[in-house]
Each structure stands twice: as C-alpha cells, then as structure tokens.
N, C-alpha and C. Protein backbone atom coordinates (compact mmCIF):
# COMPACT_ATOMS: atom_id res chain seq x y z
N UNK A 1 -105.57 -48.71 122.61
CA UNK A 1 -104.34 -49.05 121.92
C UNK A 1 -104.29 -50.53 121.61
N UNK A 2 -104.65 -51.21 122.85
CA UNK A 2 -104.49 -52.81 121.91
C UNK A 2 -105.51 -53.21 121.33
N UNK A 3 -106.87 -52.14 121.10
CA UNK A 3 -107.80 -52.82 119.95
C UNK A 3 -107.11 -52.32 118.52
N UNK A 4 -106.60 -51.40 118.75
CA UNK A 4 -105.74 -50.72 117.31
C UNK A 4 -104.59 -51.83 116.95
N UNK A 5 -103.79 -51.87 118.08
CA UNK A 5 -102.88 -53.07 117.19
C UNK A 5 -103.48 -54.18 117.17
N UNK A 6 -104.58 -54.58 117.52
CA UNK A 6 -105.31 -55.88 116.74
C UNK A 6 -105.53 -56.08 116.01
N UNK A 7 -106.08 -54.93 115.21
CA UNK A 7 -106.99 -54.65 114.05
C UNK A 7 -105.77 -54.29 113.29
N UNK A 8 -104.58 -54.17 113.58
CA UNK A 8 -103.35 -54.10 112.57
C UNK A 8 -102.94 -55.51 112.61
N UNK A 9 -102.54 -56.31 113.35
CA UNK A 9 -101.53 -57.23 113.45
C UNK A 9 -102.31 -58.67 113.43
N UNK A 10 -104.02 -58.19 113.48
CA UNK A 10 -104.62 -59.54 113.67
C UNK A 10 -104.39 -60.63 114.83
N UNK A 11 -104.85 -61.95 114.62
CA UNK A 11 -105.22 -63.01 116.18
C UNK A 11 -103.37 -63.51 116.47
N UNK A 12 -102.66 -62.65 115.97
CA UNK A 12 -101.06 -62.89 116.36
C UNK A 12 -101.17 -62.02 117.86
N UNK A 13 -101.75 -60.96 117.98
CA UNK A 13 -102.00 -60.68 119.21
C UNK A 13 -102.98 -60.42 120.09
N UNK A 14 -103.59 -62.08 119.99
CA UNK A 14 -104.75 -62.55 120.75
C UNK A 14 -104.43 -62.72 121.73
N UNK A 15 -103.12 -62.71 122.94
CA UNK A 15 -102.96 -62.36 124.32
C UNK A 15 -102.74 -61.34 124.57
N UNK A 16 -102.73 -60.65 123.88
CA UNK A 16 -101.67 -59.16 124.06
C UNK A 16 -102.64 -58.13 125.22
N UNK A 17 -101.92 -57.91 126.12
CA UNK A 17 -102.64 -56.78 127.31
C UNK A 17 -101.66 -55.95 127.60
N UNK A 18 -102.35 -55.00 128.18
CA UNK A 18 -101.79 -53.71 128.61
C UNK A 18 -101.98 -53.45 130.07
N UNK A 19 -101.63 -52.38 130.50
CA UNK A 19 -101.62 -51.70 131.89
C UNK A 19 -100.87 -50.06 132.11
N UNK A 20 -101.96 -49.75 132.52
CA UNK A 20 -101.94 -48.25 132.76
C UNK A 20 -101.50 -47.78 134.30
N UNK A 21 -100.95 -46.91 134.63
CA UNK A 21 -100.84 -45.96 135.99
C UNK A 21 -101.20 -44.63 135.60
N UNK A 22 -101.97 -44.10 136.22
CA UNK A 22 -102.03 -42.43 136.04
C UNK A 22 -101.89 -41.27 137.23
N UNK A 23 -101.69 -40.78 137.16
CA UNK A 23 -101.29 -39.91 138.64
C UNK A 23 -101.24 -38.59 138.59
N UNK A 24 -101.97 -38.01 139.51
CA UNK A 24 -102.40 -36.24 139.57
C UNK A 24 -100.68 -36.31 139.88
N UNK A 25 -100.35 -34.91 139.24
CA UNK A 25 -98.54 -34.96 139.54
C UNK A 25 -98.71 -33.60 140.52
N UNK A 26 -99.98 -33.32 140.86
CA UNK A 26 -100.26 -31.82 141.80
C UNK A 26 -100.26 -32.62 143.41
N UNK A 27 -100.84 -33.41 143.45
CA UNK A 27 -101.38 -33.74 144.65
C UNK A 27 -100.54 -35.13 145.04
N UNK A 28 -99.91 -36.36 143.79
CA UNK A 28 -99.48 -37.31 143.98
C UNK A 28 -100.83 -38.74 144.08
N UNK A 29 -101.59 -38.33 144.25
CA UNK A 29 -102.77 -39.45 144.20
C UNK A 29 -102.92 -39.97 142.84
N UNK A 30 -103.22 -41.39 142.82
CA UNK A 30 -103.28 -42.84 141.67
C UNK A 30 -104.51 -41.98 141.37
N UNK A 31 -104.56 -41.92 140.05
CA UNK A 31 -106.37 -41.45 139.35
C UNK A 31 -106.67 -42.67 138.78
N UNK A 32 -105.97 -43.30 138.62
CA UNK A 32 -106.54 -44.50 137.67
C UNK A 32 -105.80 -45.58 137.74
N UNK A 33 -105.98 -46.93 137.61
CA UNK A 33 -105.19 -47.91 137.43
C UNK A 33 -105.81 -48.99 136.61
N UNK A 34 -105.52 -49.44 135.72
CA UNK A 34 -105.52 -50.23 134.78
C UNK A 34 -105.19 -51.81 134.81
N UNK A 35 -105.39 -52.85 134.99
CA UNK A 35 -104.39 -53.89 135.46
C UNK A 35 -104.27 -55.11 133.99
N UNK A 36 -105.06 -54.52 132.91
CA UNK A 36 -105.34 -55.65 132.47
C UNK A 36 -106.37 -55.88 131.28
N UNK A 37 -106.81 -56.08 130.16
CA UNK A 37 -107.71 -55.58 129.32
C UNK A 37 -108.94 -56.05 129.44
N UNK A 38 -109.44 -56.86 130.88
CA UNK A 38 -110.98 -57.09 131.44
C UNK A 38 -110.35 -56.42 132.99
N UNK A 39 -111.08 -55.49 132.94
CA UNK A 39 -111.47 -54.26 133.82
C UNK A 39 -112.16 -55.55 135.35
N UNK A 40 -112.71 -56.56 134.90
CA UNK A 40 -113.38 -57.28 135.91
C UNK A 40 -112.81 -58.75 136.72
N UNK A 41 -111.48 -58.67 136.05
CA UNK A 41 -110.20 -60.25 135.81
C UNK A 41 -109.83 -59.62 137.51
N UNK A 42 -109.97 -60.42 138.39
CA UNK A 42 -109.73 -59.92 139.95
C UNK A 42 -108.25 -61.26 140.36
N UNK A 43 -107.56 -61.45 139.26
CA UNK A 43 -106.24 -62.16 139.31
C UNK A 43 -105.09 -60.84 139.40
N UNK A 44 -103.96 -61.55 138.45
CA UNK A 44 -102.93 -60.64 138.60
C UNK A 44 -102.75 -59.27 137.51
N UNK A 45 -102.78 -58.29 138.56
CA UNK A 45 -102.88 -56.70 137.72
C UNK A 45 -101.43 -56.37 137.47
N UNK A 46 -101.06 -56.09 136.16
CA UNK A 46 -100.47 -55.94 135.42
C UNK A 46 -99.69 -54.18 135.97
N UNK A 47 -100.34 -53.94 136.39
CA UNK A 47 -99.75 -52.55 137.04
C UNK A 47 -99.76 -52.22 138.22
N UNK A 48 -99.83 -53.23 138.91
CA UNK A 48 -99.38 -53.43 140.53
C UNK A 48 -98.27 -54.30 140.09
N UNK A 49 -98.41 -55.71 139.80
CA UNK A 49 -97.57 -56.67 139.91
C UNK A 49 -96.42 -56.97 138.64
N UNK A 50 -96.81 -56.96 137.90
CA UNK A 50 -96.00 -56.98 136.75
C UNK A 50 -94.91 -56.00 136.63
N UNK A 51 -93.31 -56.52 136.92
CA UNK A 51 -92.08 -56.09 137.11
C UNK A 51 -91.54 -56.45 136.38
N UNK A 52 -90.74 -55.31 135.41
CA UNK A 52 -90.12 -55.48 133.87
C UNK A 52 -88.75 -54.37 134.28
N UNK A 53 -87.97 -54.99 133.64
CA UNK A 53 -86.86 -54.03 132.99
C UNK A 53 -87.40 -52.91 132.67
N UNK A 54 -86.87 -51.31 133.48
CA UNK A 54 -87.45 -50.56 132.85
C UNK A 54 -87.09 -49.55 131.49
N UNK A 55 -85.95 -50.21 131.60
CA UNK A 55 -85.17 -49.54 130.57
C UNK A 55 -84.62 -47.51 130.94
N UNK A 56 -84.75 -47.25 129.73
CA UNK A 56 -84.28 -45.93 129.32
C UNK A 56 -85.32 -45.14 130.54
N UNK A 57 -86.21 -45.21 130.78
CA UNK A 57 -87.01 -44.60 132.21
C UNK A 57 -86.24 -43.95 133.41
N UNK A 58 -85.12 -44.68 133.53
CA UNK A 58 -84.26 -44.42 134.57
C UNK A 58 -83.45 -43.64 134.28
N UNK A 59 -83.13 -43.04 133.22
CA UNK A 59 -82.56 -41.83 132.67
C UNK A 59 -82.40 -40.76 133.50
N UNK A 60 -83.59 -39.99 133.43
CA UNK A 60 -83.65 -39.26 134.22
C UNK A 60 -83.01 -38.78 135.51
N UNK A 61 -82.81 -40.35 136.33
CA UNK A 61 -82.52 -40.26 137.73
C UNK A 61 -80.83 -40.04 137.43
N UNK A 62 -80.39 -40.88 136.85
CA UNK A 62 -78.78 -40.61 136.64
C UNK A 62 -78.61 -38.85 136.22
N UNK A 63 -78.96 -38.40 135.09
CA UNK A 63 -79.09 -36.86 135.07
C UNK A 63 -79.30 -35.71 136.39
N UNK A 64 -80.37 -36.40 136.81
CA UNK A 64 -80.75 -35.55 138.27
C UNK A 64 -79.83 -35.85 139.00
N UNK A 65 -79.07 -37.13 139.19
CA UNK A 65 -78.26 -37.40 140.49
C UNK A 65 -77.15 -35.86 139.56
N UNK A 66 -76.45 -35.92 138.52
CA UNK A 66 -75.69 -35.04 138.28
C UNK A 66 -75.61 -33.60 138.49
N UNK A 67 -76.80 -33.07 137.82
CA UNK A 67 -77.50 -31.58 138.55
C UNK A 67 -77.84 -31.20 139.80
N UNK A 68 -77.74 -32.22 140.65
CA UNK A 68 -77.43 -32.13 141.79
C UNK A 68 -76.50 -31.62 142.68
N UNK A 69 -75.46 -32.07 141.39
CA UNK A 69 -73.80 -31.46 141.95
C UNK A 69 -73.65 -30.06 141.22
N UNK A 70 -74.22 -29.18 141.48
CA UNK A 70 -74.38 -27.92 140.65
C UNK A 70 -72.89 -27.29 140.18
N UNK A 71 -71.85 -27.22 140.99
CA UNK A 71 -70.77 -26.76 140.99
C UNK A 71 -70.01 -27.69 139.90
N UNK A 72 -70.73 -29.18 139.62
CA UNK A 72 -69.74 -30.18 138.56
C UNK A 72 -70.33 -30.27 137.44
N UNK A 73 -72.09 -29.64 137.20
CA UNK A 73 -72.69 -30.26 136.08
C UNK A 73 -73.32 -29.18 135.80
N UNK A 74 -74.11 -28.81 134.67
CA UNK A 74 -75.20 -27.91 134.80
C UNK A 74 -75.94 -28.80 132.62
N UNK A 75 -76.50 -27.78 132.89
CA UNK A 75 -77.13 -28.49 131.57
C UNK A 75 -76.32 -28.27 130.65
N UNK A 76 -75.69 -27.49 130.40
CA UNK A 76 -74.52 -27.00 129.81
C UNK A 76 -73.13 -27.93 129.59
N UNK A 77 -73.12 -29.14 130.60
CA UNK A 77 -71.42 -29.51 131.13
C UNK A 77 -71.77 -30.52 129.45
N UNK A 78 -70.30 -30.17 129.08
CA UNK A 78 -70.47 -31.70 128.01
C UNK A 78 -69.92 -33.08 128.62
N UNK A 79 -70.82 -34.17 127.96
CA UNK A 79 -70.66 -35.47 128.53
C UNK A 79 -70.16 -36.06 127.44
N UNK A 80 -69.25 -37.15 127.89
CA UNK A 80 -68.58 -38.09 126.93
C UNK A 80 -69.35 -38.96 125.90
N UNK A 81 -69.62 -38.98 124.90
CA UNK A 81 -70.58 -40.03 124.13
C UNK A 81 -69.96 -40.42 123.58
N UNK A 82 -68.79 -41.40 123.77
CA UNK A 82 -67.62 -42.31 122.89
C UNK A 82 -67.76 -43.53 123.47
N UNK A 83 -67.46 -44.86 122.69
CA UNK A 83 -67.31 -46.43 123.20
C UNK A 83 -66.49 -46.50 125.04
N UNK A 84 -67.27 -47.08 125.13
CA UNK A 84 -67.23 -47.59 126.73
C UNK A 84 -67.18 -49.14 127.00
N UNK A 85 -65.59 -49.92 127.24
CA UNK A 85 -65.55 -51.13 127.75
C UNK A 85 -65.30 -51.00 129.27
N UNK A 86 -66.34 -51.75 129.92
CA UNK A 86 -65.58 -52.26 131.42
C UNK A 86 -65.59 -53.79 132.16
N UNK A 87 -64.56 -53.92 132.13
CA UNK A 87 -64.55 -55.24 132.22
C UNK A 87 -64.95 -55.58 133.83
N UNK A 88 -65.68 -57.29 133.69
CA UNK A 88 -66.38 -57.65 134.58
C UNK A 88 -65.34 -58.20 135.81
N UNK A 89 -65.72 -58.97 136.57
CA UNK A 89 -64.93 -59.58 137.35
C UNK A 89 -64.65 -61.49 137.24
N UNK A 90 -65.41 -61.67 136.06
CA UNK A 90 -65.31 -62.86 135.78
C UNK A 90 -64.82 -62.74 134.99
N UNK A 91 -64.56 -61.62 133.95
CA UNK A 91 -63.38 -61.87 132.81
C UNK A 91 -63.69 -61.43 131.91
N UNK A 92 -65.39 -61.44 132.01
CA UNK A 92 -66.33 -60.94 130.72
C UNK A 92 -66.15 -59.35 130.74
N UNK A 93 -66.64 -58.81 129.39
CA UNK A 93 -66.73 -57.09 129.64
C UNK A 93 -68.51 -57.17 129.06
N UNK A 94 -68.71 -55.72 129.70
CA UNK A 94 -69.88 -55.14 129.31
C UNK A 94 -69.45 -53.61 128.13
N UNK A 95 -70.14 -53.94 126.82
CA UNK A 95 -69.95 -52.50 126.33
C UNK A 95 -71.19 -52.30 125.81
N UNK A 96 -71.87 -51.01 126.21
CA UNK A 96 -73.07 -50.63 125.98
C UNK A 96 -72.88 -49.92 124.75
N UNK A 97 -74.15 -49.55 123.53
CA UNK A 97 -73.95 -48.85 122.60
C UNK A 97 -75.19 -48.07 122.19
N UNK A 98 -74.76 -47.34 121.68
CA UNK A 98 -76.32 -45.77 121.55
C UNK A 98 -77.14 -46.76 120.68
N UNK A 99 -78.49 -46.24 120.65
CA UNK A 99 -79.67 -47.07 120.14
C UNK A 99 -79.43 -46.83 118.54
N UNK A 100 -79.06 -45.64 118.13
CA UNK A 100 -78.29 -45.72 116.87
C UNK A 100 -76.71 -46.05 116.21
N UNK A 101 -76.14 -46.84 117.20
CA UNK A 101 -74.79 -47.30 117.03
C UNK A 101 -74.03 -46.67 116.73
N UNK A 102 -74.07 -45.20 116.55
CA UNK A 102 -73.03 -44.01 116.44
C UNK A 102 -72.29 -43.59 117.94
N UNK A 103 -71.28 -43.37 118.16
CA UNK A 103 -71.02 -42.05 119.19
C UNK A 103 -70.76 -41.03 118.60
N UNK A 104 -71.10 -39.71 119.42
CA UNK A 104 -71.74 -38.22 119.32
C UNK A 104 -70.68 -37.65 119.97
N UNK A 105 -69.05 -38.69 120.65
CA UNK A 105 -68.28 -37.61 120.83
C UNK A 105 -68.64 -36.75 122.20
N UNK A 106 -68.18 -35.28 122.07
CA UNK A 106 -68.60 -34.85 123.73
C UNK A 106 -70.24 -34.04 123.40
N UNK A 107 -70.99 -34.11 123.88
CA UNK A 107 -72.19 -33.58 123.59
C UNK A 107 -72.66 -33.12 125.55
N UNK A 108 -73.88 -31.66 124.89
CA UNK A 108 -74.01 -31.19 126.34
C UNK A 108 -74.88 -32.47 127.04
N UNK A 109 -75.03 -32.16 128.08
CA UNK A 109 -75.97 -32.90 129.08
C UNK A 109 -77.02 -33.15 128.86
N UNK A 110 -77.66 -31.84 128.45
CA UNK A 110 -78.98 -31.54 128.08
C UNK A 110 -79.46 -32.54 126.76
N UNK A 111 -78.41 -32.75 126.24
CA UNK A 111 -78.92 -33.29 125.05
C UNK A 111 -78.39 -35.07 124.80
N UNK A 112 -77.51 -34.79 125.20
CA UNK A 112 -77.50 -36.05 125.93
C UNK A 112 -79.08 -37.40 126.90
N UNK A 113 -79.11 -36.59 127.37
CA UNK A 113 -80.64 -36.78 128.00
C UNK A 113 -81.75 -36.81 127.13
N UNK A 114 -81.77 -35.84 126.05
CA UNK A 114 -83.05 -35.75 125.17
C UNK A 114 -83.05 -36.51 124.31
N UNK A 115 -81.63 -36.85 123.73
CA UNK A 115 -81.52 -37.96 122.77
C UNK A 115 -81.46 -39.37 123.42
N UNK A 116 -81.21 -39.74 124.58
CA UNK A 116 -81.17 -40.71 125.59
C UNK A 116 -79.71 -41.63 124.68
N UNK A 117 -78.83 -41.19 125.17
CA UNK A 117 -77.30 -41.54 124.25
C UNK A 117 -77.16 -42.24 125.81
N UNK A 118 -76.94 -43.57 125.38
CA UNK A 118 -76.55 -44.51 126.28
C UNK A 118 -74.99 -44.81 126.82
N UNK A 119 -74.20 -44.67 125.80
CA UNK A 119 -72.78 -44.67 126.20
C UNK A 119 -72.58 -43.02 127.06
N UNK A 120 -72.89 -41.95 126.84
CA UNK A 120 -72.90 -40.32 127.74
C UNK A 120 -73.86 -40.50 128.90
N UNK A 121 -75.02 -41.30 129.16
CA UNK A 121 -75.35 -41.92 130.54
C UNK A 121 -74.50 -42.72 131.18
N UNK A 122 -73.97 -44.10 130.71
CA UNK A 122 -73.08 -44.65 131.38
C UNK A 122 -71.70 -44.17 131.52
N UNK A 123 -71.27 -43.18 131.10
CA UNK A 123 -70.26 -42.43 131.93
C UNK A 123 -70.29 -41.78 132.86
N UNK A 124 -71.19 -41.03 132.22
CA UNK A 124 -71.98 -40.33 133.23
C UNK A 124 -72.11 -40.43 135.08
N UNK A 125 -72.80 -42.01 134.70
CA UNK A 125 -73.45 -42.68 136.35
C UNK A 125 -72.29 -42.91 136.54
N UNK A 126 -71.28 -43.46 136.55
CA UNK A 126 -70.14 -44.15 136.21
C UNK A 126 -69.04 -43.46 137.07
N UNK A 127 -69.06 -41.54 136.49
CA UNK A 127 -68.51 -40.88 136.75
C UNK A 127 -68.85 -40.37 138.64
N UNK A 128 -70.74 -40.35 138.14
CA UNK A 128 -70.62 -40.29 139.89
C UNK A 128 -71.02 -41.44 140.41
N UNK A 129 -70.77 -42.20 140.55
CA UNK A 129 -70.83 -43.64 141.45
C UNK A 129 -72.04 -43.82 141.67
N UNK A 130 -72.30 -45.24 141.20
CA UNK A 130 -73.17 -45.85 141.27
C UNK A 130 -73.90 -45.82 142.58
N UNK A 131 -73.05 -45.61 144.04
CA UNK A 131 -74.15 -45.28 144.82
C UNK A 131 -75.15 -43.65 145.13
N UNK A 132 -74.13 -43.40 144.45
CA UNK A 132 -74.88 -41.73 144.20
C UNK A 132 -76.34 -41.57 143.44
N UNK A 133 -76.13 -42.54 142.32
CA UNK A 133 -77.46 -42.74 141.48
C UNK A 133 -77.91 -43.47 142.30
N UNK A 134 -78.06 -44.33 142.57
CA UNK A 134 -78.95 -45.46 143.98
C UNK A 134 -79.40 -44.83 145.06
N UNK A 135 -79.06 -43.65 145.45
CA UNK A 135 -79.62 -43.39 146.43
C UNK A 135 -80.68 -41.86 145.81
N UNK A 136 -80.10 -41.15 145.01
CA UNK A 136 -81.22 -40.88 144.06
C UNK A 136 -82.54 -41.14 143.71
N UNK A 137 -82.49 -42.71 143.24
CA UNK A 137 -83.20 -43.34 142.59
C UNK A 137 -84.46 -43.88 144.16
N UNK A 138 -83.75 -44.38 145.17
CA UNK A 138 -84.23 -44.06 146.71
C UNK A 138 -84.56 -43.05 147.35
N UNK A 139 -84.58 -41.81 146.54
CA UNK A 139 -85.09 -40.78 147.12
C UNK A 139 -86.32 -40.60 146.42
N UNK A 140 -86.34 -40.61 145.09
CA UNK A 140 -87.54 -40.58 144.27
C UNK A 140 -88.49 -42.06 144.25
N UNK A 141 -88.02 -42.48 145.06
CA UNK A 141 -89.55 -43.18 145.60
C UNK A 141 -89.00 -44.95 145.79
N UNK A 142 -88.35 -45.65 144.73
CA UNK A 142 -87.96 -46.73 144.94
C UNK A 142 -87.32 -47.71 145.76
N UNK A 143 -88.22 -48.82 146.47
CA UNK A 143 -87.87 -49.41 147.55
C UNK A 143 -87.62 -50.60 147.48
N UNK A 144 -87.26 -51.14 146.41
CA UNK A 144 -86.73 -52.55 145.97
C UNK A 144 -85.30 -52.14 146.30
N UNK A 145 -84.63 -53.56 146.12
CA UNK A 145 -83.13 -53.26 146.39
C UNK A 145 -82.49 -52.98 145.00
N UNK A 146 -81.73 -52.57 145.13
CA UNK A 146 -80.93 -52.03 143.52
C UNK A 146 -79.60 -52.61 143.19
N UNK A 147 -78.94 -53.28 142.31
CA UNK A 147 -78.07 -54.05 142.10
C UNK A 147 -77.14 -52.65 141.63
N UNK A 148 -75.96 -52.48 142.08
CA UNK A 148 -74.82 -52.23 141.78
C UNK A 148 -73.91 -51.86 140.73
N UNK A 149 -74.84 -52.30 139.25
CA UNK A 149 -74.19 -52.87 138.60
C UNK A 149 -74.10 -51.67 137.53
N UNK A 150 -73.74 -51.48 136.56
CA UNK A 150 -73.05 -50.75 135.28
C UNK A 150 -74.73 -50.40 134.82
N UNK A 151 -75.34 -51.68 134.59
CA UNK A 151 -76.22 -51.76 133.43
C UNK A 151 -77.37 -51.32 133.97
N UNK A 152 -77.63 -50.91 135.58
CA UNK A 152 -78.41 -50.60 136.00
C UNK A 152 -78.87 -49.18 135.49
N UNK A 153 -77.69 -48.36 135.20
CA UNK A 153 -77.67 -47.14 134.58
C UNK A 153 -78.66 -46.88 133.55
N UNK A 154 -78.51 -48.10 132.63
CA UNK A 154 -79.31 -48.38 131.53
C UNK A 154 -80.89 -49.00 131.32
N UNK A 155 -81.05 -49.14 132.50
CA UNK A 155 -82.42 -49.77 132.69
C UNK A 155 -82.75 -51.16 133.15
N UNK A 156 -81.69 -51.64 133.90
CA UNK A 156 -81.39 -53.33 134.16
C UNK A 156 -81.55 -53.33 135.69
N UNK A 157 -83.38 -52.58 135.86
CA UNK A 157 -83.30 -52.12 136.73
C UNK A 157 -85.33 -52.67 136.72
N UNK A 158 -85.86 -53.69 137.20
CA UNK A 158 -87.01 -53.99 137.09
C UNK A 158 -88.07 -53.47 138.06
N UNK A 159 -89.08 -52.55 137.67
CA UNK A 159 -90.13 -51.86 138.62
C UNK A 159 -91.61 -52.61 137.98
N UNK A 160 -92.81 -52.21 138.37
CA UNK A 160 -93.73 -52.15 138.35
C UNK A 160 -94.05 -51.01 137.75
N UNK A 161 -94.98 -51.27 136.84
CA UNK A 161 -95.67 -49.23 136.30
C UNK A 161 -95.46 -48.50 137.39
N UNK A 162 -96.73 -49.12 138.20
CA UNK A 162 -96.80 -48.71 139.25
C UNK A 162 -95.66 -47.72 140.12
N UNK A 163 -94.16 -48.46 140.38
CA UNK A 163 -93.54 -47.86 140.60
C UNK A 163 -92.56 -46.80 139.81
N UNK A 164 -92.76 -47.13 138.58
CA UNK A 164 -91.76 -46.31 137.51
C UNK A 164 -93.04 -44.92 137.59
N UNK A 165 -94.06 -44.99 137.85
CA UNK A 165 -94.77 -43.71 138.30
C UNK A 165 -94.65 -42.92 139.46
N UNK A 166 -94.51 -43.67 140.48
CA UNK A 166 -93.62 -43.00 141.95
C UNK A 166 -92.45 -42.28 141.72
N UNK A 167 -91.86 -42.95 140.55
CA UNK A 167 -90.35 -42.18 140.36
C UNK A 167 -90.75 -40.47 139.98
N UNK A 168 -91.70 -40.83 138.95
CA UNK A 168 -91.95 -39.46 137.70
C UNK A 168 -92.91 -38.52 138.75
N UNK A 169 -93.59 -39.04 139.66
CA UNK A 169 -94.66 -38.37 140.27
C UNK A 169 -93.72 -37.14 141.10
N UNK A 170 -92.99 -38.04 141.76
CA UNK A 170 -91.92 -37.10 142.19
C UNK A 170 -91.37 -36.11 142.00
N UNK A 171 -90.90 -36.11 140.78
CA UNK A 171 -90.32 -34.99 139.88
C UNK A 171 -91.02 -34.38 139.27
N UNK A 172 -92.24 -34.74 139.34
CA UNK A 172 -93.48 -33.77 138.44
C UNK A 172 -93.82 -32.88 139.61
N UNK A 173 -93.88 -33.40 140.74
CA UNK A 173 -94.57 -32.05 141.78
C UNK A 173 -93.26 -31.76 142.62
N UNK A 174 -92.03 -31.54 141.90
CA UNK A 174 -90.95 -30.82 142.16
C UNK A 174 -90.04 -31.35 143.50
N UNK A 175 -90.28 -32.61 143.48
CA UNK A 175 -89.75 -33.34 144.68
C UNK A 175 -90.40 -33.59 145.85
C-alpha cells in the first residue's frame, strides 16, 4: 500500500510508513507484526508503540456495552440521531456531528452502527454512562486508563494497533 500511494502522490510521501497487526481471531495469537516499512529498522515499531486517536474503532464497544442490556436494547431499539450539545464545565460545549453533517432522526441500532452516525453513538454511550462503556472497553482487552469524557465515545481514545487488535480479537473469538 505505501508503494501504491507513492507511485500516486510521488516524493510528497517520502516519509510515509505504515504498520500492520494481524491476529488468528481462532486461537488469539499475533501472526504477524509489521512495525515499519524496513522490516530490519530495530528502533521504534510503529505497531507496538505508536499511540493514535483511534477514532470510529471504538464503536463497536459502545454498541456492545448496549446489547448487553438485552431487556433495553436489541438491534432493533431505535437510537436518537439528532444534534447533541453538552456543555463543559469550563463553560465551553462539545457538539459532535455525523461525518455527513446530516441527522437521521431516530434510526435502529443496527444501523446506526453500520453507518457509524456519531451523534446516535454519543447518545447512545451517554445514555448508558460512560462508566458502563469503560469498563466494556476493559473487558475487551484495554489497559490504559480511559478518560471520562463525552468524546471518548467518539474515538478520543489513543491505542496502539497493537491494542485496537486486542479489542477486535476479542470479539472475533466470541469473547
């Protein structure tokens, strides 16, 4: 992939590297790890160490924390996808908005999730408390500390490949 966007974008992305995780989702064992685009660079690996915002990744876990509550959610329940202000404690507000700047109104869960509608997640988490998703998100593998916050919902939430694969590995071999 980054000899392809080279050969598109030219020496504009003459640093540009990557990093891979791969993982049997049967057994849970690393098949592969990637750190870096010289296979032989014994510095810093890009998929051990390198901790990014993971964004929309964390999706998932807010959904699962919900289906969890079988009796309150099912794939079926509709979720709110309308403008969401909440104001901070310094005075400021946070308002998150869908990646296509529309709201969708009440839409099911299910789809909610598939379209990854950011304002129907942050109600969502919102709705079941933020420590409900946090400890979720601590069950499926993550051992950093987790901030509290609104936006965490949304991906303001920094892992390692590495670990944003612990999350999925999890849920691939059914918990």
């Amino acid at each position: 992939t980054v000899r392809k966007l080279k050969k598109r974008y030219g020496n504009k992305l003459q640093e540009l590297e990557g990093a891979m995780v791969v993982g049997n989702s049967q057994t849970g064992d690393v098949v592969a790890v990637v750190g870096g685009r010289d296979p032989r660079f014994q510095g810093f690996n890009r998929a051990l160490d390198a901790v990014r915002p993971i964004g929309s990744l964390v999706k998932p876990a807010v959904y699962l924390t919900a289906l969890e509550r079988s009796r309150d959610y099912t794939l079926a329940s509709l979720i709110d996808d309308t403008p969401l202000k909440l104001e901070n404690p310094n005075g400021s507000s946070w308002q998150p908005r869908n990646f296509d700047r529309k709201s969708h109104g009440a839409v099911p869960l299910h789809q909610a999730l598939s379209r990854s509608y950011n304002l129907a997640t942050a109600r969502l988490g919102m709705d079941l408390g933020m420590n409900r998703v946090i400890d979720t998100l601590e069950r499926l593998g993550v051992r950093r500390e987790i901030s509290p916050y609104p936006a965490t919902l949304l991906g303001a939430l920094s892992l390692s490949p590495l670990e944003v694969m612990q999350i999925y590995q999890t849920v691939a071999s059914n918990g």
